[in-house]
Structure formats: C-alpha cells, structure tokens
N, C-alpha and C. Protein backbone atom coordinates (compact mmCIF):
# COMPACT_ATOMS: atom_id res chain seq x y z
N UNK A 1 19.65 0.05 -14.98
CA UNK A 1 19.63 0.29 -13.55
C UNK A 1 19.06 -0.91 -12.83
N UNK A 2 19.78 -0.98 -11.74
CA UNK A 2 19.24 -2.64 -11.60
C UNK A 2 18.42 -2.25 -9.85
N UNK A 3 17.34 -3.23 -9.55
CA UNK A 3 16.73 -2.64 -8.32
C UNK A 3 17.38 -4.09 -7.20
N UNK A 4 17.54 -3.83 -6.17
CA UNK A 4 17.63 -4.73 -5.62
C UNK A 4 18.16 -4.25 -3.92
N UNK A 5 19.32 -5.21 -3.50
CA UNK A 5 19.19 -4.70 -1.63
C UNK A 5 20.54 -4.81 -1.76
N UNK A 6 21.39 -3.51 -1.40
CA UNK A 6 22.87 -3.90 -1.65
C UNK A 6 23.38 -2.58 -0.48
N UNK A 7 22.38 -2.18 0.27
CA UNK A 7 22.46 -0.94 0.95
C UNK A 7 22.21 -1.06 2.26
N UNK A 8 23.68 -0.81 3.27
CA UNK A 8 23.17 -0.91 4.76
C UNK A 8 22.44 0.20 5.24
N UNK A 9 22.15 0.21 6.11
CA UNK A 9 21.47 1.64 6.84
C UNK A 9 22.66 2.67 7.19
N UNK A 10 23.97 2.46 7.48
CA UNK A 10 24.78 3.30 7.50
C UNK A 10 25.32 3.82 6.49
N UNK A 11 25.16 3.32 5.29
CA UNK A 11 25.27 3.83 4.15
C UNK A 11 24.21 4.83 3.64
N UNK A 12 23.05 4.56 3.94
CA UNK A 12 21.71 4.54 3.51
C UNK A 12 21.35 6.58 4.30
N UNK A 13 22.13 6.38 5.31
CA UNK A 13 21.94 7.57 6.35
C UNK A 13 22.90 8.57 5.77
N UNK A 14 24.32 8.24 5.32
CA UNK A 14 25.01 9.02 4.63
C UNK A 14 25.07 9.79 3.68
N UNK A 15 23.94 9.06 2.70
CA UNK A 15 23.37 9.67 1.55
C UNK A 15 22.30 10.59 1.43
N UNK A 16 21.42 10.07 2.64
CA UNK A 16 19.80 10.60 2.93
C UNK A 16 19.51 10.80 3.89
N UNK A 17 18.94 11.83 4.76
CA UNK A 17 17.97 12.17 5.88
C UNK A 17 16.66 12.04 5.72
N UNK A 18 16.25 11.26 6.81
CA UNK A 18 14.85 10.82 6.47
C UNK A 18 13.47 11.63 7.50
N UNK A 19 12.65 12.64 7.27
CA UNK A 19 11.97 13.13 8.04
C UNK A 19 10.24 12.32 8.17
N UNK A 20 10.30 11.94 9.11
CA UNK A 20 9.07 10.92 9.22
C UNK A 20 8.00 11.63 9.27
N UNK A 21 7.74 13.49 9.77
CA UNK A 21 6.68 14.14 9.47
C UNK A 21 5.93 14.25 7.95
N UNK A 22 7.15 14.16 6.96
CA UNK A 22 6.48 14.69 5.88
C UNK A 22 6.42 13.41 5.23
N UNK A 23 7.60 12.23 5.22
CA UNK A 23 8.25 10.52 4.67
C UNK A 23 8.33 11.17 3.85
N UNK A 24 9.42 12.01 3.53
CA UNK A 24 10.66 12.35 2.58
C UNK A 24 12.01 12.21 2.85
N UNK A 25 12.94 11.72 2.16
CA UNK A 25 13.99 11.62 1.91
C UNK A 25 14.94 12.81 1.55
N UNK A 26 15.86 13.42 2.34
CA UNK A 26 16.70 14.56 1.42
C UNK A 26 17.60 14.17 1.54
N UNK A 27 18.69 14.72 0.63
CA UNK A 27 19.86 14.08 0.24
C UNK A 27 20.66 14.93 0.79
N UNK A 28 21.57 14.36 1.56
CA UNK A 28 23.22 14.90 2.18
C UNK A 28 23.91 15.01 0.99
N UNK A 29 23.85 14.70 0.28
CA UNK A 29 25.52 15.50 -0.70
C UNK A 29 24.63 15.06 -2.16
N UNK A 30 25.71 16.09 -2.63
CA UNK A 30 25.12 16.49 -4.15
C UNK A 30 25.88 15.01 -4.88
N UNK A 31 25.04 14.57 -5.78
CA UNK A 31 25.06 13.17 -6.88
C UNK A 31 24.38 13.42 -8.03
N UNK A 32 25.32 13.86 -9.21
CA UNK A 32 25.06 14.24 -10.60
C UNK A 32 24.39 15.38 -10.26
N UNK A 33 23.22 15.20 -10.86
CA UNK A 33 23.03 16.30 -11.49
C UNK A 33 21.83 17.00 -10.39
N UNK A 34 21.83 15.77 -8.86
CA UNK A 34 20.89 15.89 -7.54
C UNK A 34 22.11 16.84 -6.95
N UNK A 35 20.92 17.87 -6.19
CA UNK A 35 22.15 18.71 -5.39
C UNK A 35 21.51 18.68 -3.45
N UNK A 36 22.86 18.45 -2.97
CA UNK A 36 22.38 18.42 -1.03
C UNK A 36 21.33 19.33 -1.02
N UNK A 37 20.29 18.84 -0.07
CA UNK A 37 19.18 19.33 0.55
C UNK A 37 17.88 19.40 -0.69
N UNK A 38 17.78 18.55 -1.84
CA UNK A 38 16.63 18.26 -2.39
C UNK A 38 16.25 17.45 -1.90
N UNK A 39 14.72 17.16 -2.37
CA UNK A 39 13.69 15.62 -1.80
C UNK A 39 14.36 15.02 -2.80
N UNK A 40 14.84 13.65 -2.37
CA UNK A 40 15.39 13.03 -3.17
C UNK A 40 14.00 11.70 -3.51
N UNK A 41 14.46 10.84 -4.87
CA UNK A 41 13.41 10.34 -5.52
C UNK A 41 12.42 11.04 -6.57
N UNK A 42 12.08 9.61 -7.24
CA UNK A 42 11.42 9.98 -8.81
C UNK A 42 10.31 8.88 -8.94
N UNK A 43 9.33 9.25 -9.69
CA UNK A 43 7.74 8.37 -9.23
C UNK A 43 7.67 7.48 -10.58
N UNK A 44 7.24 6.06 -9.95
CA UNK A 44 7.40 5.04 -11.08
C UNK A 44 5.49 4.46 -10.66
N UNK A 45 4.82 4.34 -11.33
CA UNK A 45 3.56 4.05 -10.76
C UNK A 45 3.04 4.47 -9.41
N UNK A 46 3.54 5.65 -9.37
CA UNK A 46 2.48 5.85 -8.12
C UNK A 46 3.96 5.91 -6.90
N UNK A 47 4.90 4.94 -6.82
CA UNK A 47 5.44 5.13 -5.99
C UNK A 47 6.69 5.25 -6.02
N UNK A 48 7.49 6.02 -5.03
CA UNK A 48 8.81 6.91 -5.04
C UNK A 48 10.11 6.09 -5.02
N UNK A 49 11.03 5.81 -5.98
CA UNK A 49 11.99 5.35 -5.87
C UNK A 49 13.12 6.53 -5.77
N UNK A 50 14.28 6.04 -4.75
CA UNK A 50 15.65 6.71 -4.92
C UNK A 50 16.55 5.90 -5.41
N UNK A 51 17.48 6.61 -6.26
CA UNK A 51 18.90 5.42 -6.80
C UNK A 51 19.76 6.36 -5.98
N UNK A 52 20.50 4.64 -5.46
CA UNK A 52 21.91 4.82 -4.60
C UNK A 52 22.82 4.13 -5.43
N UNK A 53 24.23 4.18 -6.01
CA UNK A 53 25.26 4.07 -6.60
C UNK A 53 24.58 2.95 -7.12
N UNK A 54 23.63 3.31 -8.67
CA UNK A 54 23.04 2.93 -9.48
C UNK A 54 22.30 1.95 -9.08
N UNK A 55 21.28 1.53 -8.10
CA UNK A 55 20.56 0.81 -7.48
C UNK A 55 19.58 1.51 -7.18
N UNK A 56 17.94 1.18 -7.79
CA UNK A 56 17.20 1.89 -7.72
C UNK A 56 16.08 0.91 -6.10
N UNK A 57 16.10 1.86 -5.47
CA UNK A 57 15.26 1.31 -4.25
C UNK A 57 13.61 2.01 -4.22
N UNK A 58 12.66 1.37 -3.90
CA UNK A 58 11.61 1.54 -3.67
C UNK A 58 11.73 2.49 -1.96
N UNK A 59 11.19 4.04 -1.94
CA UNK A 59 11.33 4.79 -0.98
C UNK A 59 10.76 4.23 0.34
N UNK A 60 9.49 3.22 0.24
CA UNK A 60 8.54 3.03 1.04
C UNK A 60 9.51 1.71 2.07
N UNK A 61 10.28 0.97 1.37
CA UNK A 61 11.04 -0.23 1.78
C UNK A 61 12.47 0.73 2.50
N UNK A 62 12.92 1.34 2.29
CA UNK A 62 14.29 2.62 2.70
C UNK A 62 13.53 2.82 3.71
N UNK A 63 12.58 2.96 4.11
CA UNK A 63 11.79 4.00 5.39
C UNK A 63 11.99 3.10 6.56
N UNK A 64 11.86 1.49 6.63
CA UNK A 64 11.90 0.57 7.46
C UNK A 64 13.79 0.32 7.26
N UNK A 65 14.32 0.42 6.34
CA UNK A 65 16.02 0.05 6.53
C UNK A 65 16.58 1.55 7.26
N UNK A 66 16.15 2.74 6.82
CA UNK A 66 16.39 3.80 7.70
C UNK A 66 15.93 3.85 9.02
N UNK A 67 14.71 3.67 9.31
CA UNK A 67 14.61 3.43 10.92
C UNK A 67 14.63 2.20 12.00
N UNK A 68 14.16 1.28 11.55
CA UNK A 68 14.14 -0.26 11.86
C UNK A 68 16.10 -0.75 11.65
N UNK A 69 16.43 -0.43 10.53
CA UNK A 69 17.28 -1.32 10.11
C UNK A 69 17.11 -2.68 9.61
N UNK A 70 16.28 -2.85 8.63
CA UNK A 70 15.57 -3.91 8.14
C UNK A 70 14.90 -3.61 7.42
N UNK A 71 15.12 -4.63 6.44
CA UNK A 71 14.86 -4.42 4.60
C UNK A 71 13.92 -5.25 4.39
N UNK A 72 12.65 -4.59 4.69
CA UNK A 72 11.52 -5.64 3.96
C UNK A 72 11.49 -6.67 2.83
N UNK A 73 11.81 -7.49 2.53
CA UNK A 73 11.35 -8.69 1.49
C UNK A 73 9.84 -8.79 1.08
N UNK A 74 9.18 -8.83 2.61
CA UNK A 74 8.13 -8.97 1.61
C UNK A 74 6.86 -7.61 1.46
N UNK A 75 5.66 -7.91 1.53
CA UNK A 75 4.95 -5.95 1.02
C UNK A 75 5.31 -5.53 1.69
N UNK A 76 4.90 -4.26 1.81
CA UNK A 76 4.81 -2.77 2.67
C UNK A 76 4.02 -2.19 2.18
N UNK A 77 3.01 -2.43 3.00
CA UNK A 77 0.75 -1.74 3.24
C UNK A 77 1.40 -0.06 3.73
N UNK A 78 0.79 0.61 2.23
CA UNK A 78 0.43 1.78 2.59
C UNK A 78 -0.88 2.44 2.96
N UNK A 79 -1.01 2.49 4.35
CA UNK A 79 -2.18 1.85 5.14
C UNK A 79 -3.43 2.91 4.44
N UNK A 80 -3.20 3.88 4.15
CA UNK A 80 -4.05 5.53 3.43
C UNK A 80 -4.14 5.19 2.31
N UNK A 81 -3.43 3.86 1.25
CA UNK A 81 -3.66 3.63 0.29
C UNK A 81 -2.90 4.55 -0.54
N UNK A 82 -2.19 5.57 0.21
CA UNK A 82 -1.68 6.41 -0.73
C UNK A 82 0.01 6.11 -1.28
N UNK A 83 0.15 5.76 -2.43
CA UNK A 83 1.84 5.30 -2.59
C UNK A 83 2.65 6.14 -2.38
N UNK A 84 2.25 7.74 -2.59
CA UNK A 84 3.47 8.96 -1.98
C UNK A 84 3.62 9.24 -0.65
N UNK A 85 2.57 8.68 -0.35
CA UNK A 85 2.67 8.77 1.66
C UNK A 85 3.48 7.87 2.29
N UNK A 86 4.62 8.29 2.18
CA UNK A 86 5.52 7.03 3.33
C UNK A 86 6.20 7.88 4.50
N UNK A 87 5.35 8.24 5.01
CA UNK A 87 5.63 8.40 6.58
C UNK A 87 5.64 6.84 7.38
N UNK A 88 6.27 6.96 8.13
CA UNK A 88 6.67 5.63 8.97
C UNK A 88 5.03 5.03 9.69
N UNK A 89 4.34 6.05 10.05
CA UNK A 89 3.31 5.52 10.48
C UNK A 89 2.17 5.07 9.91
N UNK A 90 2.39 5.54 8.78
CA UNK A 90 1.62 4.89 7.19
C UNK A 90 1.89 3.72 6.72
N UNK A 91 3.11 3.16 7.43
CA UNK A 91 3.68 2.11 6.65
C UNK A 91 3.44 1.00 7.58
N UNK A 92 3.52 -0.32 6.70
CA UNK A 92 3.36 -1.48 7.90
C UNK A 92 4.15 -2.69 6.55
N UNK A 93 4.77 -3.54 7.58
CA UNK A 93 5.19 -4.97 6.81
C UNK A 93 3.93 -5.92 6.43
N UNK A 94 3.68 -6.35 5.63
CA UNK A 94 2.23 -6.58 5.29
C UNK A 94 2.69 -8.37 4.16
N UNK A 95 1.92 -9.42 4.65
CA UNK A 95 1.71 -10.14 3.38
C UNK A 95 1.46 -10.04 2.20
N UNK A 96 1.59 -10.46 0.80
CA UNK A 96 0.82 -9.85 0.06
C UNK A 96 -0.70 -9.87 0.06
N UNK A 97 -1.04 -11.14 0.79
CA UNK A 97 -2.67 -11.58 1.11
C UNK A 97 -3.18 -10.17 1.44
N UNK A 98 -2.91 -10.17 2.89
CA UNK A 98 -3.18 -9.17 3.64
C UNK A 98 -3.14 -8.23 3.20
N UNK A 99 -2.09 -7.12 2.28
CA UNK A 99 -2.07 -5.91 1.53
C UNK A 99 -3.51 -6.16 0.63
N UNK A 100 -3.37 -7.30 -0.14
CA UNK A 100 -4.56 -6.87 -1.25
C UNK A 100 -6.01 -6.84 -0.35
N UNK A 101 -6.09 -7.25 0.59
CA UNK A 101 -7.33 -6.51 1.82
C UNK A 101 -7.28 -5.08 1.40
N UNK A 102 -6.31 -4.65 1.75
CA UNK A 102 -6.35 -3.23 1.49
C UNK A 102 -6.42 -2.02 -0.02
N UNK A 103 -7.25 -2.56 -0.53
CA UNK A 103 -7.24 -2.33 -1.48
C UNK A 103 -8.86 -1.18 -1.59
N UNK A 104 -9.08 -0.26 -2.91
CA UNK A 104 -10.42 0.06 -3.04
C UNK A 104 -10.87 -0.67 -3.86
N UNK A 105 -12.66 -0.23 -3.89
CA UNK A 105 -13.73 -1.24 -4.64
C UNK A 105 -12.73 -1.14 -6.53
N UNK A 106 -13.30 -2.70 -7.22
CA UNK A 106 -12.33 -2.18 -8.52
C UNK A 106 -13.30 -1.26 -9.50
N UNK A 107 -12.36 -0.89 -9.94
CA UNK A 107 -13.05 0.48 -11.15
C UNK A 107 -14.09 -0.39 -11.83
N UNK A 108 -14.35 -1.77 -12.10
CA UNK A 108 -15.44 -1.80 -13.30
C UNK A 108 -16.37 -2.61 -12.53
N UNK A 109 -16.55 -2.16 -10.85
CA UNK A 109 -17.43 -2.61 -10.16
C UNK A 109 -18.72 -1.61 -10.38
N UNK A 110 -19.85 -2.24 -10.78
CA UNK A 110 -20.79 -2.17 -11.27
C UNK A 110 -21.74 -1.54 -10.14
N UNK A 111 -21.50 -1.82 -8.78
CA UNK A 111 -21.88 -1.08 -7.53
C UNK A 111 -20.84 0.15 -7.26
N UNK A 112 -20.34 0.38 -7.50
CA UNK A 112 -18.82 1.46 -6.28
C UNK A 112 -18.81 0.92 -5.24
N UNK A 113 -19.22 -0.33 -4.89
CA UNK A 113 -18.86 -0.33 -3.21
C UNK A 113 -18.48 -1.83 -2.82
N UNK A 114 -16.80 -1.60 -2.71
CA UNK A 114 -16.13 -2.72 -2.50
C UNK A 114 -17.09 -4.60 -2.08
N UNK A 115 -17.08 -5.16 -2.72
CA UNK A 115 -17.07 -6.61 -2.25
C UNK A 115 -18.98 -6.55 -2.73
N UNK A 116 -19.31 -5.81 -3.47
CA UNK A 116 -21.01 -5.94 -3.31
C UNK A 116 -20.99 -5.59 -5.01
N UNK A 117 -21.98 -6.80 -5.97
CA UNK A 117 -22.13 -6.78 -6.77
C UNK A 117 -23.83 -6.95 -7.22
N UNK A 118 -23.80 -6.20 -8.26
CA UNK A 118 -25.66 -6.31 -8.94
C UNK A 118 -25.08 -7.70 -10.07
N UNK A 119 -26.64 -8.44 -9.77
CA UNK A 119 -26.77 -9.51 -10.39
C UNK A 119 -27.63 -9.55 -11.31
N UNK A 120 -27.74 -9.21 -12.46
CA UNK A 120 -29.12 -8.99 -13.57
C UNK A 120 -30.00 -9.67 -13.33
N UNK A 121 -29.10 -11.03 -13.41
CA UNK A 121 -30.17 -12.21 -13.97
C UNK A 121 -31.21 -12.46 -12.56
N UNK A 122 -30.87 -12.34 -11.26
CA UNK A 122 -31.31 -12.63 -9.93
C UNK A 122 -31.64 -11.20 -9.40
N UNK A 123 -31.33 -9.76 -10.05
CA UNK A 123 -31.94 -8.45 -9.64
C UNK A 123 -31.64 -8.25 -8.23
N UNK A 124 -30.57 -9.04 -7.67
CA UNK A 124 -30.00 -8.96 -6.31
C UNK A 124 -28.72 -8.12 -6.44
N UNK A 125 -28.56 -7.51 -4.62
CA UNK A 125 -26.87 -7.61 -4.82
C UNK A 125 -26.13 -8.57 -4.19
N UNK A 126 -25.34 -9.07 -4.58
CA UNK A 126 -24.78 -10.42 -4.23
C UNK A 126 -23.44 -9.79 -3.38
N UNK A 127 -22.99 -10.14 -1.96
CA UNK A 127 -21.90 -9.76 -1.48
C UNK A 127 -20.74 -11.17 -1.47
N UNK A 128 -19.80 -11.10 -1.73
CA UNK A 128 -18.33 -11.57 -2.07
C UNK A 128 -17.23 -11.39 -1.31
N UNK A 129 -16.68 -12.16 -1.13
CA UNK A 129 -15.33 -11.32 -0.20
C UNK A 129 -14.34 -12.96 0.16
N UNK A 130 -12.90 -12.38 -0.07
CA UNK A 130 -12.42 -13.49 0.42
C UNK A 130 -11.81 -13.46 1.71
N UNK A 131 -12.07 -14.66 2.62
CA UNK A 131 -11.92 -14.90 4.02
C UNK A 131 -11.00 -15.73 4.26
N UNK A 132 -10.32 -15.56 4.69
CA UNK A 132 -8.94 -17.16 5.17
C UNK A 132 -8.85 -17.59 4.02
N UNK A 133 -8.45 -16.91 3.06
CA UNK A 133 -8.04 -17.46 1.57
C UNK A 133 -8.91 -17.69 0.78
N UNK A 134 -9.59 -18.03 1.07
CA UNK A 134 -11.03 -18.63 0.24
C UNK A 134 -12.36 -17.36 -0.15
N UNK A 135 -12.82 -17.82 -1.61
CA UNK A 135 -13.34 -16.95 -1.44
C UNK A 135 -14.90 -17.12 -1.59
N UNK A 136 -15.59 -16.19 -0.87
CA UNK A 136 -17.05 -16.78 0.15
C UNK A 136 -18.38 -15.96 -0.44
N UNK A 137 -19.14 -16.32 -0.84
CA UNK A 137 -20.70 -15.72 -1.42
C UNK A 137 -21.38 -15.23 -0.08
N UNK A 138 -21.61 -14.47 0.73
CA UNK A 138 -22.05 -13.92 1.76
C UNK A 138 -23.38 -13.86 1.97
N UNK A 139 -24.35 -13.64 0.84
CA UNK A 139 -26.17 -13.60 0.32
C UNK A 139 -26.02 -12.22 -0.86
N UNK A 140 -27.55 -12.81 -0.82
CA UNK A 140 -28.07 -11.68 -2.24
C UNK A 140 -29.31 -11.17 -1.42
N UNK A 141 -29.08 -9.93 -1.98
CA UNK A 141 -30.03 -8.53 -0.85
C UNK A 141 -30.76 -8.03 -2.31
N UNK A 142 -31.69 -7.50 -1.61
CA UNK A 142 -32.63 -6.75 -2.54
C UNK A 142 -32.42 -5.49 -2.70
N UNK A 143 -31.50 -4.55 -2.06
CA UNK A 143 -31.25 -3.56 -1.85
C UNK A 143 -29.72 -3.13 -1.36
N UNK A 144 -29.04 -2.40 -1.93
CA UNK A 144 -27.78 -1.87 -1.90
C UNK A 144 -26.98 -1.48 -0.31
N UNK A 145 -28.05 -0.60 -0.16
CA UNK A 145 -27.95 -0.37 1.48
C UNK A 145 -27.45 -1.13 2.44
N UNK A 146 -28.45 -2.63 2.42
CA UNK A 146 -28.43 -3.82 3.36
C UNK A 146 -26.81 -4.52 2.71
N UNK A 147 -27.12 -5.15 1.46
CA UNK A 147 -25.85 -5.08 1.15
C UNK A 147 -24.29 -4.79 1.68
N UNK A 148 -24.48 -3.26 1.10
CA UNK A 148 -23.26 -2.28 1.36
C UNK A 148 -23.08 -2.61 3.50
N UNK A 149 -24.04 -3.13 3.93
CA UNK A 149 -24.17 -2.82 5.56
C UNK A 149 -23.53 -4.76 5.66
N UNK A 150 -23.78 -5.53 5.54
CA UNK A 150 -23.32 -6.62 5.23
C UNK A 150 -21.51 -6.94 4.64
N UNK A 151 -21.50 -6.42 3.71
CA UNK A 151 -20.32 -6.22 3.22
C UNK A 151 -19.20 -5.50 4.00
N UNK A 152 -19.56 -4.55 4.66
CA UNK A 152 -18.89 -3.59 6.09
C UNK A 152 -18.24 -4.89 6.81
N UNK A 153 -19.80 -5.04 7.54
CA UNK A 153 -19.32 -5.72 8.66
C UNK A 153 -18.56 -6.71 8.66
N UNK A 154 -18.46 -7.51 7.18
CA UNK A 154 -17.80 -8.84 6.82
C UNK A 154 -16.26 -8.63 7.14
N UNK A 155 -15.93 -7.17 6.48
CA UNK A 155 -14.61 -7.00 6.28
C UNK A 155 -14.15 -7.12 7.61
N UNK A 156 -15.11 -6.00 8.02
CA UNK A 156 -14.19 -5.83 9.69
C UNK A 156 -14.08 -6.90 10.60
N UNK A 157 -14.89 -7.69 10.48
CA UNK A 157 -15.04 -9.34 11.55
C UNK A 157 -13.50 -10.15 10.69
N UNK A 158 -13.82 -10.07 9.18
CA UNK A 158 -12.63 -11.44 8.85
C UNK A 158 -11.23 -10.40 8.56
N UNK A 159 -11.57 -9.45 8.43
CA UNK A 159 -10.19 -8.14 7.42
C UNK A 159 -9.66 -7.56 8.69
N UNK A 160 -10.07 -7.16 9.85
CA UNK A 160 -9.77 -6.60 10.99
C UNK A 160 -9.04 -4.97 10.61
N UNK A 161 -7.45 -5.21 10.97
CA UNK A 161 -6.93 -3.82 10.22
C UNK A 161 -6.89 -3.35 9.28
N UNK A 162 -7.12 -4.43 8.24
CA UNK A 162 -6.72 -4.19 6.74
C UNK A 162 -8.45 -4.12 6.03
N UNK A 163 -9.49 -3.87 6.83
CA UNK A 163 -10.64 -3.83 6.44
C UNK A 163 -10.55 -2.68 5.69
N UNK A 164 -11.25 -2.31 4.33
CA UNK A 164 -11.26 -1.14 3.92
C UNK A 164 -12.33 -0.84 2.76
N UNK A 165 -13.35 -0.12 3.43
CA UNK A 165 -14.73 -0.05 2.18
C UNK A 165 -14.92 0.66 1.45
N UNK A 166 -13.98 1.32 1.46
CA UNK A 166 -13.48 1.96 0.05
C UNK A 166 -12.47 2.59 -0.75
C-alpha cells in the first residue's frame, strides 16, 4: 500500500463526509469489505489513516484537503497533543521545529516537568529549553518549584502558541 498525495478534494468528498464536531470521516459508499455510513480509518501509532483506491492517507492531513483544499506537505500540530483528535480546530499547519514545541516532558525525565532537570553532581535543577533553534541552559535552582516557575515562563516568552508544560 503505498502512502502518498494522489487525491483531489472532489474526489476526496465523494468517498468521505467529514464532520468537524467529532473530526471523523464517514464513508459515502461501501469499499470492500467498508460499508456507507461507517467512521472510516484504521490507527497506525496513535494516528488515523484512511485508504483511498489503495493509497493510504494520514486522516489529520485529509481534514485540511477536505476543508481548505490543500494538502499539507509539511506537519500538522495536533494542538491537545492528541493524534485521534482531528477536529479542524485542533489542527494547525505547523513546522516540524515548531510541532516538536509541542510536545510533553520525555518519559525518562527525571523531574516530570518538561525542560527542568535534577543535577546530582551540582544538587540543582538545571532548566533547558531550545530557543530560536539553539539550545539554551536557563540557571540551576535549588528547588523544583522556582525551577518548574522559570521553565513556564521561558516557554511562553520564546514557545508562544506552541508553549506546552506538560
């Protein structure tokens, strides 16, 4: 099955109705073994692909060629972080820079709280974060709190929309 962009929006409408309350897809006419009026799509990591005459499309990228008429190339920030949520207003055209802003703290962060790390050897927490590409040592706090309050504000001054602390 091959993934790629081979699908206008008038095609795209023929196959699928798209309801932006719920960002589900149902299908106008029955295809194999899919019958009219199911949610159409099947979950590959987290997020919803539909196949159109053996072309498997990412659901979240269909949501902007179904209403926009325009086929994202590059991300699409699912702003809730959630990959099954593609309601239109969840969705945004996003850099990849900018998407990985949006991200939560990583699992083998030693704090839980995005961009703020414990330092053994210095018994600090050291805050981190990358800014205009680069990435920036902020200070080392004695306490998590101050930290975690540091680390906030960083995002939201350099991250703006895509700030996200957790």
């Amino acid at each position: 099955m091959k993934i790629g962009m081979t699908l206008t929006q008038e095609k795209l409408k023929e196959y699928l109705t798209y309801d932006p309350d719920s960002g589900c897809f149902i299908r106008n006419k029955n295809a194999g073994t899919k019958k009219k009026g199911e949610i159409a799509g099947y979950n590959v990591a987290g997020y919803t692909y539909i196949t159109i005459d053996n072309v498997a499309y990412p659901a979240h990228r269909l949501v902007f060629l179904y209403v926009d008429n325009i086929y994202p190339e590059s991300d699409v920030d699912h702003i809730n972080m959630n990959r099954k949520d593609n309601r239109y207003s969840n969705l945004r055209i996003s850099s990849r820079r900018l998407n990985m802003l949006n991200i939560k703290a990583h699992q083998d962060s030693n704090t839980g709280v995005k961009n703020v790390f414990f330092r053994a050897d210095t018994n600090k927490y050291n805050v981190r974060m990358t800014i205009n590409g680069r990435y920036k040592s902020l200070g080392c706090f004695d306490d998590l709190e101050l930290a975690t309050l540091v680390a906030d504000y960083a995002r939201e001054k350099y991250h703006g929309e895509y700030a996200r602390s957790q």
